[in-house]
Structure formats: C-alpha cells, structure tokens
Protein backbone atom coordinates (compact mmCIF):
# COMPACT_ATOMS: atom_id res chain seq x y z
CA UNK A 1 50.48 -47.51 17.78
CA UNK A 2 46.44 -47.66 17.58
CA UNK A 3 46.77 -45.59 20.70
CA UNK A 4 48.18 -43.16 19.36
CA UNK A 5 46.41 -42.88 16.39
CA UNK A 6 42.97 -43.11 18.29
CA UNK A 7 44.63 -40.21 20.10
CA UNK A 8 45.52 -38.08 17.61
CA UNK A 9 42.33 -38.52 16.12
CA UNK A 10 40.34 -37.05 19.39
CA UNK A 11 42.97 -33.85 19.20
CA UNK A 12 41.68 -33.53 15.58
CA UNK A 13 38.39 -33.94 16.34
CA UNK A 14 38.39 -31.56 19.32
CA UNK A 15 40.96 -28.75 17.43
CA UNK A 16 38.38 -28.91 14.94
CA UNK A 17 35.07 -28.41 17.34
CA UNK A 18 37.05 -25.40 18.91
CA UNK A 19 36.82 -23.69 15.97
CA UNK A 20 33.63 -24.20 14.96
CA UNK A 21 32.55 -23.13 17.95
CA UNK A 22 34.38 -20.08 17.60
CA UNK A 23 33.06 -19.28 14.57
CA UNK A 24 29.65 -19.62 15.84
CA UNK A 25 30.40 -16.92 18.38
CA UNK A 26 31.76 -14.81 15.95
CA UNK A 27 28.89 -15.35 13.72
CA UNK A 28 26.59 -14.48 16.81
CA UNK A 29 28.19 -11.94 17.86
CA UNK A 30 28.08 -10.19 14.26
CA UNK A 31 24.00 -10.64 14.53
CA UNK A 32 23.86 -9.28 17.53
CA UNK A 33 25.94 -6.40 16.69
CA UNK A 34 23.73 -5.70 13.40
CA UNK A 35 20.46 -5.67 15.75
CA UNK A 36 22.45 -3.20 18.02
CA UNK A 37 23.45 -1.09 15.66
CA UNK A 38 19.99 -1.01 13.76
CA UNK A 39 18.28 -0.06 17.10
CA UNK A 40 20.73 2.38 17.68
CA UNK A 41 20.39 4.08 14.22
CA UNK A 42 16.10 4.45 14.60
CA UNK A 43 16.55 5.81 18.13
CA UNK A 44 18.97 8.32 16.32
CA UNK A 45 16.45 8.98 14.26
CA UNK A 46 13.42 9.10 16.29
CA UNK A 47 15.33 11.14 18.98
CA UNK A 48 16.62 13.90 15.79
CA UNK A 49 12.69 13.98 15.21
CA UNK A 50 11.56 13.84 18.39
CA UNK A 51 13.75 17.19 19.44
CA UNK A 52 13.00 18.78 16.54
CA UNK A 53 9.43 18.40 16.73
CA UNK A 54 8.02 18.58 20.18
CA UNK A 55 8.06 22.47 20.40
CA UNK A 56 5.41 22.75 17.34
CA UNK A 57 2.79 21.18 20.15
CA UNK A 58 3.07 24.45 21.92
CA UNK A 59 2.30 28.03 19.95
CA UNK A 60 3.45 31.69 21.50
CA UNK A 61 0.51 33.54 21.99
CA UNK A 62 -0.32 37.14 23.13
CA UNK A 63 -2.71 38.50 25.06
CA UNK A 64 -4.43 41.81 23.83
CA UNK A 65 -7.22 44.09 25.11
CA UNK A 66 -9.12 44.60 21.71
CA UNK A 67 -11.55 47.35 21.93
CA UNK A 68 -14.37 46.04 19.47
CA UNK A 69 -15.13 49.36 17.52
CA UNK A 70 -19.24 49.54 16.41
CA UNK A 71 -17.71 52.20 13.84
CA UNK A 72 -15.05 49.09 12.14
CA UNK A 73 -18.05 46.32 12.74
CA UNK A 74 -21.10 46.65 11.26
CA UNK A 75 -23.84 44.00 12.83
CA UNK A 76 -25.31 43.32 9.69
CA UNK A 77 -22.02 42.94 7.34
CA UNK A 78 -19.91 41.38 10.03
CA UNK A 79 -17.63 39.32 7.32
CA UNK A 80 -16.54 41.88 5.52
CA UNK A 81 -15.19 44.41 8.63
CA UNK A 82 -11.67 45.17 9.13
CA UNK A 83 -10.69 42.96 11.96
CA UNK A 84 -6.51 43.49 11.27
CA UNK A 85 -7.13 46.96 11.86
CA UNK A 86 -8.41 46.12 15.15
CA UNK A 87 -5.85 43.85 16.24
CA UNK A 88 -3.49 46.52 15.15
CA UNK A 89 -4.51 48.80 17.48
CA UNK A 90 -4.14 46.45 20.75
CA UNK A 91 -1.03 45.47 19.57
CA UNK A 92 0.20 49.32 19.15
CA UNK A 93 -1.72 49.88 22.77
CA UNK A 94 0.84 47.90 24.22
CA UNK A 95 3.89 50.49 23.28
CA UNK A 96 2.54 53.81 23.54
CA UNK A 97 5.87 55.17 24.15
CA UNK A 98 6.39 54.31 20.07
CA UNK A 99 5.89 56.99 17.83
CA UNK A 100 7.93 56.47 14.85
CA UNK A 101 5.58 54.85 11.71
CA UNK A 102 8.54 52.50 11.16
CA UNK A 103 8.43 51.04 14.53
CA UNK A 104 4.30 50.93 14.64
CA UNK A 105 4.75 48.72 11.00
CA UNK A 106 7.13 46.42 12.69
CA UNK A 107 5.06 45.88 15.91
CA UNK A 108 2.24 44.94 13.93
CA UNK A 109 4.66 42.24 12.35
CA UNK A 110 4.65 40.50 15.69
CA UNK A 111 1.25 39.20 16.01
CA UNK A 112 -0.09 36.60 13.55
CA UNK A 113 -2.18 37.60 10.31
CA UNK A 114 -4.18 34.79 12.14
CA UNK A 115 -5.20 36.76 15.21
CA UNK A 116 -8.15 38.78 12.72
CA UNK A 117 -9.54 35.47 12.15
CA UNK A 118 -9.40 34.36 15.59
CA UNK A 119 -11.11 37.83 16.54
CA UNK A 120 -13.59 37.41 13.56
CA UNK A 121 -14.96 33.88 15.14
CA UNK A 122 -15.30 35.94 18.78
CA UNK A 123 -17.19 38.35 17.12
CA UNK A 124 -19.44 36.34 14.50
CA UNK A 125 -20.08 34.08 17.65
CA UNK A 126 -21.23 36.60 20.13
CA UNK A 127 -22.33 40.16 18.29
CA UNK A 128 -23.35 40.88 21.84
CA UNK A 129 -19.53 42.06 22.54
CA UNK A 130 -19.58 45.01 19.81
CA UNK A 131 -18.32 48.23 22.20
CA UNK A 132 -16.64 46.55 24.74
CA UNK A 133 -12.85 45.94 25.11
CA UNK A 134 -12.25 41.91 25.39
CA UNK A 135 -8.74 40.59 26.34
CA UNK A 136 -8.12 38.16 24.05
CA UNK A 137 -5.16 35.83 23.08
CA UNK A 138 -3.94 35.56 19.99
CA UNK A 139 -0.88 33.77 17.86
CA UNK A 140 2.20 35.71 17.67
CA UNK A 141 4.28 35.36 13.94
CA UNK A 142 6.53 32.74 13.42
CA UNK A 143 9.73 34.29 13.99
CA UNK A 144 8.52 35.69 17.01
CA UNK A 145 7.75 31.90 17.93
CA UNK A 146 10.91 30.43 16.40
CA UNK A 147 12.56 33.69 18.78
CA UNK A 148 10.36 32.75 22.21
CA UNK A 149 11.52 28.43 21.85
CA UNK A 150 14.81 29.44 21.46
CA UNK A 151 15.81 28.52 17.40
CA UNK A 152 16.80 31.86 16.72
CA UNK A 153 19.53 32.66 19.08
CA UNK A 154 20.07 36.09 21.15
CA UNK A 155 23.84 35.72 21.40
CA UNK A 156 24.12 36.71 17.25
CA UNK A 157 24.74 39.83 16.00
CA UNK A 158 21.46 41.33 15.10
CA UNK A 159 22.28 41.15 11.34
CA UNK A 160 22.97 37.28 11.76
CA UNK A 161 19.09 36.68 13.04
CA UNK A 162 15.33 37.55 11.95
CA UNK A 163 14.55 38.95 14.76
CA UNK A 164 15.94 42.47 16.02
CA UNK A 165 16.94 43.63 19.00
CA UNK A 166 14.18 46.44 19.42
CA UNK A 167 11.77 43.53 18.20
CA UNK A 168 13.79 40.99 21.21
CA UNK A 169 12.84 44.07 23.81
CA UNK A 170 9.24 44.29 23.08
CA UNK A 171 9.04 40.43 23.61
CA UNK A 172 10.81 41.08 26.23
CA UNK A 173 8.28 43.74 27.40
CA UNK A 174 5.17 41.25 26.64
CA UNK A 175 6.74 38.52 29.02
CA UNK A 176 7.43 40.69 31.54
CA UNK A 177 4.27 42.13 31.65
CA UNK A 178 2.63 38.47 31.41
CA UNK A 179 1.07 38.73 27.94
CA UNK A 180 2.91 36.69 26.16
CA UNK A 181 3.18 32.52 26.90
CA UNK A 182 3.82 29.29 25.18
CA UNK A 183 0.39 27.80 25.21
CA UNK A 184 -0.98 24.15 23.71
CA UNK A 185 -0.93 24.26 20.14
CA UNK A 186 -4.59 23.34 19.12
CA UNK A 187 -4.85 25.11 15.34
CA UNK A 188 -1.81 22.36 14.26
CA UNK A 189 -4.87 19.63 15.37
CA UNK A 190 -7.07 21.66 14.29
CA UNK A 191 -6.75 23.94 11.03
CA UNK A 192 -5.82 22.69 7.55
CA UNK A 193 -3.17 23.89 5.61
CA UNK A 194 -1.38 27.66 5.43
CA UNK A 195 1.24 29.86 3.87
CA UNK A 196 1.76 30.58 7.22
CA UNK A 197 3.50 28.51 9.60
CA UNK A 198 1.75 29.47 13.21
CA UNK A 199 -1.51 28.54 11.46
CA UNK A 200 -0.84 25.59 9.60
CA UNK A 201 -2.71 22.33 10.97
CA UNK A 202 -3.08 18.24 10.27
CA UNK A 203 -6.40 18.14 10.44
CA UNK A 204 -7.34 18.58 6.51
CA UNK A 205 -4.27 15.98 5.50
CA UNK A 206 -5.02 13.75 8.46
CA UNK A 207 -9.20 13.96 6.91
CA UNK A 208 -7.89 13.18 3.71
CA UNK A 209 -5.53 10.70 4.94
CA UNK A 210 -8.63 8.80 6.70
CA UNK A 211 -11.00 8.68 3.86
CA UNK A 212 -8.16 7.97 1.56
CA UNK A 213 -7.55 4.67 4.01
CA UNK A 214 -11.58 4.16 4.03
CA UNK A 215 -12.25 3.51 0.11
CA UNK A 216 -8.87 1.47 0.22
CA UNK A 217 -9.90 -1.09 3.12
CA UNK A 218 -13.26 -1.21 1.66
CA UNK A 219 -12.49 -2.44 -1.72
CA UNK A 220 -8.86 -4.14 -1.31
CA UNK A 221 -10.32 -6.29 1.93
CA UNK A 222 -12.99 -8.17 0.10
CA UNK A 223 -11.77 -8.20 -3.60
CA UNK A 224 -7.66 -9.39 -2.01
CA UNK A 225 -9.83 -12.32 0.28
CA UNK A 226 -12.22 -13.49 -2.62
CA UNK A 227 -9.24 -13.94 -5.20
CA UNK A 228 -7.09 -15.94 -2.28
CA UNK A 229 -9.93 -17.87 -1.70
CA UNK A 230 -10.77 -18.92 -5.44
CA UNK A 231 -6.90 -18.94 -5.97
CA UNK A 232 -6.44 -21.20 -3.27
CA UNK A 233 -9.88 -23.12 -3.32
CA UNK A 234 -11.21 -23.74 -6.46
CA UNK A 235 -9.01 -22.56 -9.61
CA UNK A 236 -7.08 -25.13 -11.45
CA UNK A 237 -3.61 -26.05 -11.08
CA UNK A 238 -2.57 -24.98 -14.98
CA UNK A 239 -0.09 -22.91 -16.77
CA UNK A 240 -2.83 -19.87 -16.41
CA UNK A 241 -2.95 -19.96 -12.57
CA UNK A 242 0.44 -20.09 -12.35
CA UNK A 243 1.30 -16.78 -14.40
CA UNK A 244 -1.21 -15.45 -12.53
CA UNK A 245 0.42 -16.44 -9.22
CA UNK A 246 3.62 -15.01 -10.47
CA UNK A 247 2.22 -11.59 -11.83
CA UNK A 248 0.50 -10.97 -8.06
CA UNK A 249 4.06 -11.73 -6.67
CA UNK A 250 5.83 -9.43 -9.08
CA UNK A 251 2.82 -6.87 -8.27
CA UNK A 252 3.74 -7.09 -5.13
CA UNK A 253 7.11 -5.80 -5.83
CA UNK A 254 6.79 -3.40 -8.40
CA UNK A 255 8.12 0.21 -6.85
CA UNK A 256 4.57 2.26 -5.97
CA UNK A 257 5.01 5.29 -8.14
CA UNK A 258 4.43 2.66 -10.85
CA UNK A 259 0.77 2.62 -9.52
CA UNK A 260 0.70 6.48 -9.37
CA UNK A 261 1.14 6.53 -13.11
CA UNK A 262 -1.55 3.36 -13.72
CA UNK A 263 -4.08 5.73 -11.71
CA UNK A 264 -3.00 8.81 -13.93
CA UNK A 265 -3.58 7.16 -16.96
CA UNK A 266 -6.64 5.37 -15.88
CA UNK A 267 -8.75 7.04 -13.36
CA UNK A 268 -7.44 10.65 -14.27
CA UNK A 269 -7.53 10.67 -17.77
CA UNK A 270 -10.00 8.21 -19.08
CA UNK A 271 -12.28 8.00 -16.59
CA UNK A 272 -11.98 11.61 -15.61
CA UNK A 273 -12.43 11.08 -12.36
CA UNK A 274 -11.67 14.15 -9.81
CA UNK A 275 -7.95 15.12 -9.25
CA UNK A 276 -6.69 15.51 -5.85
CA UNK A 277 -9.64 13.83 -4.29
CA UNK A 278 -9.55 10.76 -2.06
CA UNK A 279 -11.45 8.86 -4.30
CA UNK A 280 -9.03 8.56 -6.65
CA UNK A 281 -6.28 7.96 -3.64
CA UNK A 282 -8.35 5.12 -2.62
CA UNK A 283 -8.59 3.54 -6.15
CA UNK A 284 -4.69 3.75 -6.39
CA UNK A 285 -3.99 2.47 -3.18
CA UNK A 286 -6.42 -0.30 -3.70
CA UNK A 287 -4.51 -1.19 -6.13
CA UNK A 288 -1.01 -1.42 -4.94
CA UNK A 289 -2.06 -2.97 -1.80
CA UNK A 290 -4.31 -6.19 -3.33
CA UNK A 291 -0.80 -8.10 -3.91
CA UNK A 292 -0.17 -7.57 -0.46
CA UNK A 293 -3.39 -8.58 1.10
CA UNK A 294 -3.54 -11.98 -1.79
CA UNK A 295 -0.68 -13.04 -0.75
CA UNK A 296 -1.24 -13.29 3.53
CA UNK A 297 -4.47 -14.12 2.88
CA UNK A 298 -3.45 -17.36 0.77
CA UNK A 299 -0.36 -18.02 3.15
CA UNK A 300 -3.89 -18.36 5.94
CA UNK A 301 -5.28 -20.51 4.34
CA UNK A 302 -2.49 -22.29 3.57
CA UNK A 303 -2.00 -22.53 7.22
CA UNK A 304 -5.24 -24.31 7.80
CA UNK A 305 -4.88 -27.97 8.30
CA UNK A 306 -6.51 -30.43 5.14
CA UNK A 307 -8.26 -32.54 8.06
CA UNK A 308 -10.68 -29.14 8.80
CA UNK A 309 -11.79 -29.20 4.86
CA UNK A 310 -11.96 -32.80 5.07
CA UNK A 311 -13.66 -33.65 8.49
CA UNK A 312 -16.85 -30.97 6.79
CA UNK A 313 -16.65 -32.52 3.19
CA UNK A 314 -16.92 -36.09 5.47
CA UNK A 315 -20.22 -35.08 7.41
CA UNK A 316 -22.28 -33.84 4.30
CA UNK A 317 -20.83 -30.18 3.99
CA UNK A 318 -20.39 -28.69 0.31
CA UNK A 319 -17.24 -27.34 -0.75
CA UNK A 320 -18.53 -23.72 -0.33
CA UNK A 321 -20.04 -24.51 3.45
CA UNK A 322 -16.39 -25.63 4.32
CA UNK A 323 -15.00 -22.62 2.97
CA UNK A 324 -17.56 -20.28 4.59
CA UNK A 325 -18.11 -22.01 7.93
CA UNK A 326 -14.98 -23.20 8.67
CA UNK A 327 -11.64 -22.34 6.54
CA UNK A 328 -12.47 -18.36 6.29
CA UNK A 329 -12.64 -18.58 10.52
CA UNK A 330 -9.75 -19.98 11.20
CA UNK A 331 -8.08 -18.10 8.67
CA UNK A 332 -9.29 -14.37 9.09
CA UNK A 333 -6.92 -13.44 11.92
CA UNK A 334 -4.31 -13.83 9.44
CA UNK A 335 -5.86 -12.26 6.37
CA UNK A 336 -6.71 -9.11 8.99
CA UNK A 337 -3.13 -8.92 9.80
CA UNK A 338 -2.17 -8.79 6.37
CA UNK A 339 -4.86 -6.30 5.67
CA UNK A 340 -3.80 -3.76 8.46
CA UNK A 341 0.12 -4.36 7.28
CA UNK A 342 -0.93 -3.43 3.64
CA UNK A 343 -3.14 -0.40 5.26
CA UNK A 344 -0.38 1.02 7.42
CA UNK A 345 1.75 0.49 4.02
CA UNK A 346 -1.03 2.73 2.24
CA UNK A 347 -1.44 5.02 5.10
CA UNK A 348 2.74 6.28 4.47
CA UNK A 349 2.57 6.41 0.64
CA UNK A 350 3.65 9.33 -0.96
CA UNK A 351 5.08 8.75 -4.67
CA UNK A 352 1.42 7.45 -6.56
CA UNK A 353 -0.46 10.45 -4.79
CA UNK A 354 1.94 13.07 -6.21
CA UNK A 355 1.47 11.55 -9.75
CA UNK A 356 -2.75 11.59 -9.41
CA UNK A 357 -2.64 15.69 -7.99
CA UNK A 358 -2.84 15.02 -4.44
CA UNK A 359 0.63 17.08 -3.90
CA UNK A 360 -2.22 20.43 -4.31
CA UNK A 361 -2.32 23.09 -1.72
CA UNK A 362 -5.28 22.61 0.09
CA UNK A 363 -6.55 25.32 2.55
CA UNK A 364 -10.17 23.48 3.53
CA UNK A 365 -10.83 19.99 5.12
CA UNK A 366 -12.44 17.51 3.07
CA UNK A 367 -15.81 16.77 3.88
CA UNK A 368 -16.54 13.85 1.37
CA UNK A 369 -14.89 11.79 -0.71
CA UNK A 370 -14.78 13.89 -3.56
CA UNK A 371 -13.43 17.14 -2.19
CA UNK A 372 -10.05 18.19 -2.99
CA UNK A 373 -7.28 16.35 -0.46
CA UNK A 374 -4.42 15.50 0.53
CA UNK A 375 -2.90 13.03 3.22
CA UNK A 376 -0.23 13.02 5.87
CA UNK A 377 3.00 11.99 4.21
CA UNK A 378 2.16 14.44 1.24
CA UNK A 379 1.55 16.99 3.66
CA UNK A 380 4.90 16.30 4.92
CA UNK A 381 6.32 16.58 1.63
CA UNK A 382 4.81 20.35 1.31
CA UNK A 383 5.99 21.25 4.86
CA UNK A 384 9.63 20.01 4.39
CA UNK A 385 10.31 21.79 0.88
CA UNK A 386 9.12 25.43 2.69
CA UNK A 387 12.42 27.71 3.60
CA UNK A 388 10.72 28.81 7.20
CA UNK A 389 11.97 27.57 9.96
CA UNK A 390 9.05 27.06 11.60
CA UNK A 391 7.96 24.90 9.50
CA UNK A 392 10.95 22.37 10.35
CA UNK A 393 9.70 21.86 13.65
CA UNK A 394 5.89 21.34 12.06
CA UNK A 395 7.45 18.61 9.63
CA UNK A 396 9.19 16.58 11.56
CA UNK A 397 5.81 17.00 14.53
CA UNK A 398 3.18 15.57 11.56
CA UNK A 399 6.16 12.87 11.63
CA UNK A 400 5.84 12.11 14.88
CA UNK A 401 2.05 11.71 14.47
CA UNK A 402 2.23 9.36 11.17
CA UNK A 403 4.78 7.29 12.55
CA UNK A 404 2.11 7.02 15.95
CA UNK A 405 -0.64 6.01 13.62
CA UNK A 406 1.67 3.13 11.92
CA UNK A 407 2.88 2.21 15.31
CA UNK A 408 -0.69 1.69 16.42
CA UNK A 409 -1.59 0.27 13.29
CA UNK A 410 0.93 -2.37 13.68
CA UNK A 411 0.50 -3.31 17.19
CA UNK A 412 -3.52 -3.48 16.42
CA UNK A 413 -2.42 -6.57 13.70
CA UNK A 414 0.05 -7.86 16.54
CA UNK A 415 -2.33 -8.57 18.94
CA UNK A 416 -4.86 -9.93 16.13
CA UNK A 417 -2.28 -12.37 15.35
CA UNK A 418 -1.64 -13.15 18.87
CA UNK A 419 -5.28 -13.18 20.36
CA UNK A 420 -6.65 -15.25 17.50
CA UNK A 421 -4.21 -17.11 15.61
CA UNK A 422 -4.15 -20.93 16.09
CA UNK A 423 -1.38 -23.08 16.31
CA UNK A 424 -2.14 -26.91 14.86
C-alpha cells in the first residue's frame, strides 16, 4: 500500500517537473523570439535608411567648357560679375541645334544655381584664367539628379514626372557625350545649409553639433562627478539628502523638452543670452544630462569596495587623499562611461533645441561658440519637413551619419568599461 503511494507520489512529482519544464521553454522561447523580432525590426529600419540614403553620397555633375569673358569679369570687382550668365552660355553651347527661347530657359534649368559659385571660387582663386575657356564640372539641379539615380522614373507619362522628355534627351545627350557622371558628393561634407537640395551640406550642423557637445562635456563632466562624490562621500544621511537623491532621479526622467523650456525662460530671456547659438545648446544640454552622469558616477563609486577607503584611512591618509588617490581611480572608467552615454544622449536631442531657436535656417558654419547654429538631429528635422525629393535621400544620409557618431560613441564607452573596469 506504501508502495503504491510512494509511487504515485514520484508520478506526481515527475508530471509536475514536466511541466515546469515546459513552461520554461515556452518562456525561453518567447525571449528569444522578442530579441528576434527586435533585431529584425532595426535592420528594417536601418536597411529603409540605408537604401534611401546612400545615393545622396554621390552628386550628378556636368562638365562644361566655360569661356571666362574679360568683358563679364572685371579683375578688380571680381565679386560682383555675372558668373550665371557665364555658365549659361556653356550650358546653351552644348545644344546649338536649340533655338527656341523656351527651350534655352529650360536648359539653363538643368545645371545647378550652384555651378556660378563653383565658377566664382575658380576665378577669385586664379584671375590668371580670365580669356581662356576652362572645362569645368559643375552640379546639375536636383531633379536632374533625382532623374540620373533613378527616383523619377522614365516609364511615366511625361505629365506624371518633373522631368520631360526633351529635358530626359538632353541628359541623354550629356551622357552620351561623357559630360555628365555621378561623382563623390563632397559639398554634403562640406557646405552648410541651402534652399537647394544639390548644395545642401552637414558640415555647419555637424560644427554646431560639436561645439554644442564641447560646452556640454565641459561643464556636466566635472559639476555631475563633484556632486556624486560629495553625495556619496561626505553629505549626511538626512531627510535633505534624500529629497535631493529623489529630485536627481526624477530629473533624470523628466521628458527633455521640459529642459528646452527651463533654457527659454532662463538663459533666453533673463539672461539674454544669444539665440540659436551653441552656447546656449550647451547650457541646456548640461543640464538635462547632469542626472544622467550623477547617477553612474555614484553607482562607481558605489562599486568600489569599503576595504580601499579603509586600508588609506588605516595608513594615515585623510578622507580627501582616499577620495582623490584612490576611490576617483578605480571609479572613473565608470563615471566616463556614463559621461559618453549621457553625451551620445545629448548629441541626438532635438525637442530643448527647437524651444531655445536652434530650429533657424542657417546658411554659414559656426566659427565660435556664439555664432548662430544648429546641430545634426535639428538639421534633420529641417531636411525631412522640405517637399523635394532630393532632400529625402539627404535626410535619411545625415541619419546615417548621426546614428555612426552614436554608434562610435557607444562602442568608445564599451571598451572603457571593458579595458578598465575592475571586478572585486
């Protein structure tokens, strides 16, 4: 009878492991489907920006014989001289067989309003060249571009598509003749801002973006380590602490547009401080990222073992020599990781830069902190809300380069926290 029992017991027991064993698989198995289907989703999305954005790294360009009139440029007023005209003329050099005005306007609508400023640097550069007839290549316009990479289709009816079909034959023309290619696209690393799409560049958002990142580290870094250190260190264990404690982690958590308006009212309007310059991008970002950095830096020295602090307080050393000699150390690798995490944080901000002006359209690089500026995602912000399509390919490329820079910025506090970080 106790057989039996002791029996039926075991079945129990072993019924009752088979199921929880299955439901461990099944619980597995859900993880690993939610880590599948999350990777699957950002390759989605990296390979949607990815194809949308490569083709912006290469610009059509066309190659025209530009006879540099002394009667159009004057030596000593070279700034002023009518370099469109010129271009104009190469460009209608190419079709001589067109006579009709209507057809001379819409050839000139093929090259770039850029190509007078590219022939204005040739010239201011080497005066030496007035007279002669350079070849020169210049951008072509964005729908010719958008036509050449293929997002405007040729098998549309012409009233379906920007481009026509005389305008398709004289590309045609140009590529059979050689003058026109797909060449690397240095003005979009190169050139701020522009109305137009085959000029617009990174290079003033990505300045902006960099000094922006420079007055942040420099005053969130020391001020975010000094308060972990007296928070952790040397302040009291009282009702105050502890409020503040809670505030930092509620800062922490408190949606960033939040800080945009703190910087309005604060650094805009009473302290009347520049709008739209870095400056002011730095002092907001400081801000929203000191929570961060507070917080890893007090989980490092947290991490620290008591027998470091008291092996130095044992052999003479004062409180602030163990703090300075040998807690900050061993703790820094992890207070740097925090910092770069609350940097690459800062560096793809958007919402408290629109609120303190820095959503302004600016043409020029920044040269100083002061200058008017904007930064990456902002600049992405512009890009996306213009109706040309060539700027969809230019949004989703300044995409590819912020999410590089975050990438980078990420593995950099990675192998921090690997090369440095000690295990106790």
């Amino acid at each position: 009878m106790s057989e039996n029992h002791q029996i039926s017991t075991m079945d129990r027991v072993s019924v009752g492991l088979a199921a929880r064993y299955r439901k461990e698989r099944r619980f597995r198995l859900f993880g690993i489907s939610a880590i599948v289907a999350s990777l699957l989703f950002l390759a989605l999305l990296l390979a949607s920006i990815t194809a949308k954005g490569y083709t912006a790294f290469r610009q059509t360009e066309v190659l025209l014989d530009v006879y540099l009139d002394p009667a159009v440029l004057d030596v000593h007023n070279l700034a002023t001289a009518n370099y469109a005209a010129l271009v104009r003329d190469a460009a209608l050099a190419l079709f001589s067989q067109v006579e009709s005005r209507q057809d001379k306007r819409i050839i000139g609508k093929l090259i770039s309003t850029g190509a007078a400023y590219r022939l204005q640097d040739l010239v201011t550069s080497k005066p030496e060249l007035i007279g002669s007839t350079r070849p020169i290549w210049v951008p072509a316009d964005d729908e010719v571009d958008m036509f050449v990479k293929g997002h405007i289709p040729r098998d549309v009816p012409e009233a379906e598509r920007r481009v026509s079909d005389k305008q398709a034959s004289w590309i045609d023309q140009l590529v059979a003749a050689d003058r026109l290619k797909l060449k690397f696209n240095t003005a979009f690393f190169q050139a701020g801002d522009s109305r137009e799409p085959e000029l617009a560049g990174i290079r003033g958002a990505a300045a902006g973006s960099m000094f922006t990142l420079a007055i942040t580290l420099l005053l969130s870094f020391p001020v975010g380590v000094a308060a972990a250190v007296y928070l952790e260190e040397f302040a009291p264990k009282n009702r105050w602490t502890d409020l503040i404690e809670v505030n930092i982690n509620n800062l922490a958590a408190i949606p960033s547009i939040v800080f945009g308006l703190l910087g309005l009212a604060v650094f805009l309007n009473f302290m009347n401080l520049p709008r739209s310059a870095s400056l002011v991008g730095g002092l907001v970002l400081t801000l929203m990222t000191l929570p961060t950095i507070i917080i890893a830096s007090r989980a490092s020295l947290k991490s620290v073992p008591p027998s470091i602090r008291e092996a130095a307080l044992g052999v003479g050393a004062s409180k602030m020599q163990t703090i300075s000699h040998h807690i900050l150390p061993l703790a820094m690798p992890g207070m740097m990781t925090g910092a770069i995490i609350g940097m690459a944080r800062a560096l793809g901000e958007t919402a408290p830069l629109l609120m303190i002006g820095m959503v302004a359209f600016i043409v020029d690089v920044p040269n100083s902190f002061s200058d008017p500026a904007t930064v990456l995602p902002v600049q992405i912000f512009l890009w996306a809300d213009s109706p040309e399509r060539a700027f969809v390919e230019r949004t989703s490329a300044a995409i590819m380069i912020l999410l590089l820079l975050l990438l980078a910025m990420n593995a950099a506090a990675v192998f921090l926290r690997n090369k440095f970080e000690r295990r106790w």
